[in-house]
C-alpha atoms as a PDB file:
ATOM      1  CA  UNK A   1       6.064  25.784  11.067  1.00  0.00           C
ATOM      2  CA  UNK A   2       4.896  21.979  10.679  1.00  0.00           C
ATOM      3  CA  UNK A   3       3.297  22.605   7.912  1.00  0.00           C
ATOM      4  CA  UNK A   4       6.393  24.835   5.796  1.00  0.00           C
ATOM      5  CA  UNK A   5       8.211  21.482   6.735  1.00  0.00           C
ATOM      6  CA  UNK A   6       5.623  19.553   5.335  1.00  0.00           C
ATOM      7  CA  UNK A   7       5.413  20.903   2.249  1.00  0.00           C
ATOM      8  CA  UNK A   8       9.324  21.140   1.938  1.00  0.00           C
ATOM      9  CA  UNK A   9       9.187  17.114   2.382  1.00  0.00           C
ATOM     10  CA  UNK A  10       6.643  16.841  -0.059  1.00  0.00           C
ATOM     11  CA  UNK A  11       8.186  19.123  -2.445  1.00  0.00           C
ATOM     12  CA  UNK A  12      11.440  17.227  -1.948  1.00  0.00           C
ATOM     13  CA  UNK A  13      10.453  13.965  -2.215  1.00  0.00           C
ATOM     14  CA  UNK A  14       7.438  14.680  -5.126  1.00  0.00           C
ATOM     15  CA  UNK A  15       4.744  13.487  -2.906  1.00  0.00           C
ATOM     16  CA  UNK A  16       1.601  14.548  -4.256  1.00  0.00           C
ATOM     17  CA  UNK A  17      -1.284  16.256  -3.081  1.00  0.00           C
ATOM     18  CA  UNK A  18      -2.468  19.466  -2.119  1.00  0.00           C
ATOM     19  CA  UNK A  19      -0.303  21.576   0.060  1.00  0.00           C
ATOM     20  CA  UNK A  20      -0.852  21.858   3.945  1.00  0.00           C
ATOM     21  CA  UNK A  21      -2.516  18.348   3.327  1.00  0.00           C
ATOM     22  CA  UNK A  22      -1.265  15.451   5.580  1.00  0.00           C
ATOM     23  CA  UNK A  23       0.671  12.833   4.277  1.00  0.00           C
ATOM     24  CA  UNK A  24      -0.399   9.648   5.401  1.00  0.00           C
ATOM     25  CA  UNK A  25       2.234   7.025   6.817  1.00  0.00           C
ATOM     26  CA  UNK A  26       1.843   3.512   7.083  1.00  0.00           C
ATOM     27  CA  UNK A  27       3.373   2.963  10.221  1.00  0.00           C
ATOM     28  CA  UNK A  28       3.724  -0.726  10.222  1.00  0.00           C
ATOM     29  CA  UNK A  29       6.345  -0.261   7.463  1.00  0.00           C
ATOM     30  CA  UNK A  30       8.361   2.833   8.568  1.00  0.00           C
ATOM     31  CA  UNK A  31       8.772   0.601  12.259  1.00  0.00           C
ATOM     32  CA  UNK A  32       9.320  -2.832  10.212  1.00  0.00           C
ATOM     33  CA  UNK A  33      13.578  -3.501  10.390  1.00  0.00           C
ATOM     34  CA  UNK A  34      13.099  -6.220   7.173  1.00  0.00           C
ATOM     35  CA  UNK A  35      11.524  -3.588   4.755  1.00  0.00           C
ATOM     36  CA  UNK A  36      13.676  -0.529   6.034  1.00  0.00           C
ATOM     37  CA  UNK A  37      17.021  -2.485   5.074  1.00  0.00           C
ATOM     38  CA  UNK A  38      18.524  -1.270   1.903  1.00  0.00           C
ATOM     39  CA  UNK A  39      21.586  -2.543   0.122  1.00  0.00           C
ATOM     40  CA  UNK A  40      23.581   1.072   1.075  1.00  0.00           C
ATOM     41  CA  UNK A  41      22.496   0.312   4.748  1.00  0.00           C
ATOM     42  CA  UNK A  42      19.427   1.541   6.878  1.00  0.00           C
ATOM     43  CA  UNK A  43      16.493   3.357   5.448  1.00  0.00           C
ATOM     44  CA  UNK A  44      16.263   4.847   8.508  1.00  0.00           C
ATOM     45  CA  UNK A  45      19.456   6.681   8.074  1.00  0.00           C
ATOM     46  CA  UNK A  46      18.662   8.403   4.737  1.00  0.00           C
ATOM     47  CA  UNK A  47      15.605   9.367   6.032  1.00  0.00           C
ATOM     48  CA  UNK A  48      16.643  10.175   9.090  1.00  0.00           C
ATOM     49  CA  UNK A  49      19.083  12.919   6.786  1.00  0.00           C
ATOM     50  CA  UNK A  50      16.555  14.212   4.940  1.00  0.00           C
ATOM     51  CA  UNK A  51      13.984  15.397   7.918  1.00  0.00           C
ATOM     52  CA  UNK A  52      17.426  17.033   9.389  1.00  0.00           C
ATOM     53  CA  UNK A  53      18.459  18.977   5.857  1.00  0.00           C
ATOM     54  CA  UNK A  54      14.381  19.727   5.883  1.00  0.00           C
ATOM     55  CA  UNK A  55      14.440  20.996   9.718  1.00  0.00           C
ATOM     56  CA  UNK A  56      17.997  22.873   8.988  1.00  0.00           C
ATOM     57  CA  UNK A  57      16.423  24.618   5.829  1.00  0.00           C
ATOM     58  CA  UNK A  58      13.412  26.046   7.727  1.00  0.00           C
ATOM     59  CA  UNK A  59      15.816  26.943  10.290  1.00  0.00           C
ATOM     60  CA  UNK A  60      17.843  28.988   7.524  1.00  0.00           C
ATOM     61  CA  UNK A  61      14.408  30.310   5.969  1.00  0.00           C
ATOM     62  CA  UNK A  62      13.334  31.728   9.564  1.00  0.00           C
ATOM     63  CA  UNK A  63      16.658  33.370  10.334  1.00  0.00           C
ATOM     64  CA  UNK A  64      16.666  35.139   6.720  1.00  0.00           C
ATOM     65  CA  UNK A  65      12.347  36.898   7.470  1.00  0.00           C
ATOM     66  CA  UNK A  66      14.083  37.824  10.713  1.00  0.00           C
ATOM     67  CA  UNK A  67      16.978  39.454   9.047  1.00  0.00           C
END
């Protein structure tokens, strides 16, 4: 299941690399409050939306093999 949302995150956001590959982070600047402010607010926020429509679509995917 990590991994399908993995790839969905890298297919939405057009990281590159091969599939079931981890993407690396640097932490230092997801954490960091200066480089995570954006003029429409909070990077944190939009990102923070897009791992929830990523979770929500697996979700959906999940329900529709058990169907």
């Amino acid at each position: 299941m990590a991994l399908i949302l993995l790839n969905i995150i890298r297919s939405a956001e057009g990281v590159t690399g091969e599939p079931n590959e981890p993407i690396t982070v640097i932490r230092t600047v997801v954490q960091d409050p200066w480089t995570t402010e954006t003029a429409e607010g909070s990077f944190i926020d939009v990102l923070e939306g897009i791992i929830r429509e990523s979770i929500l679509k697996v979700i959906d995917d999940i329900q529709d093999e058990i169907e």
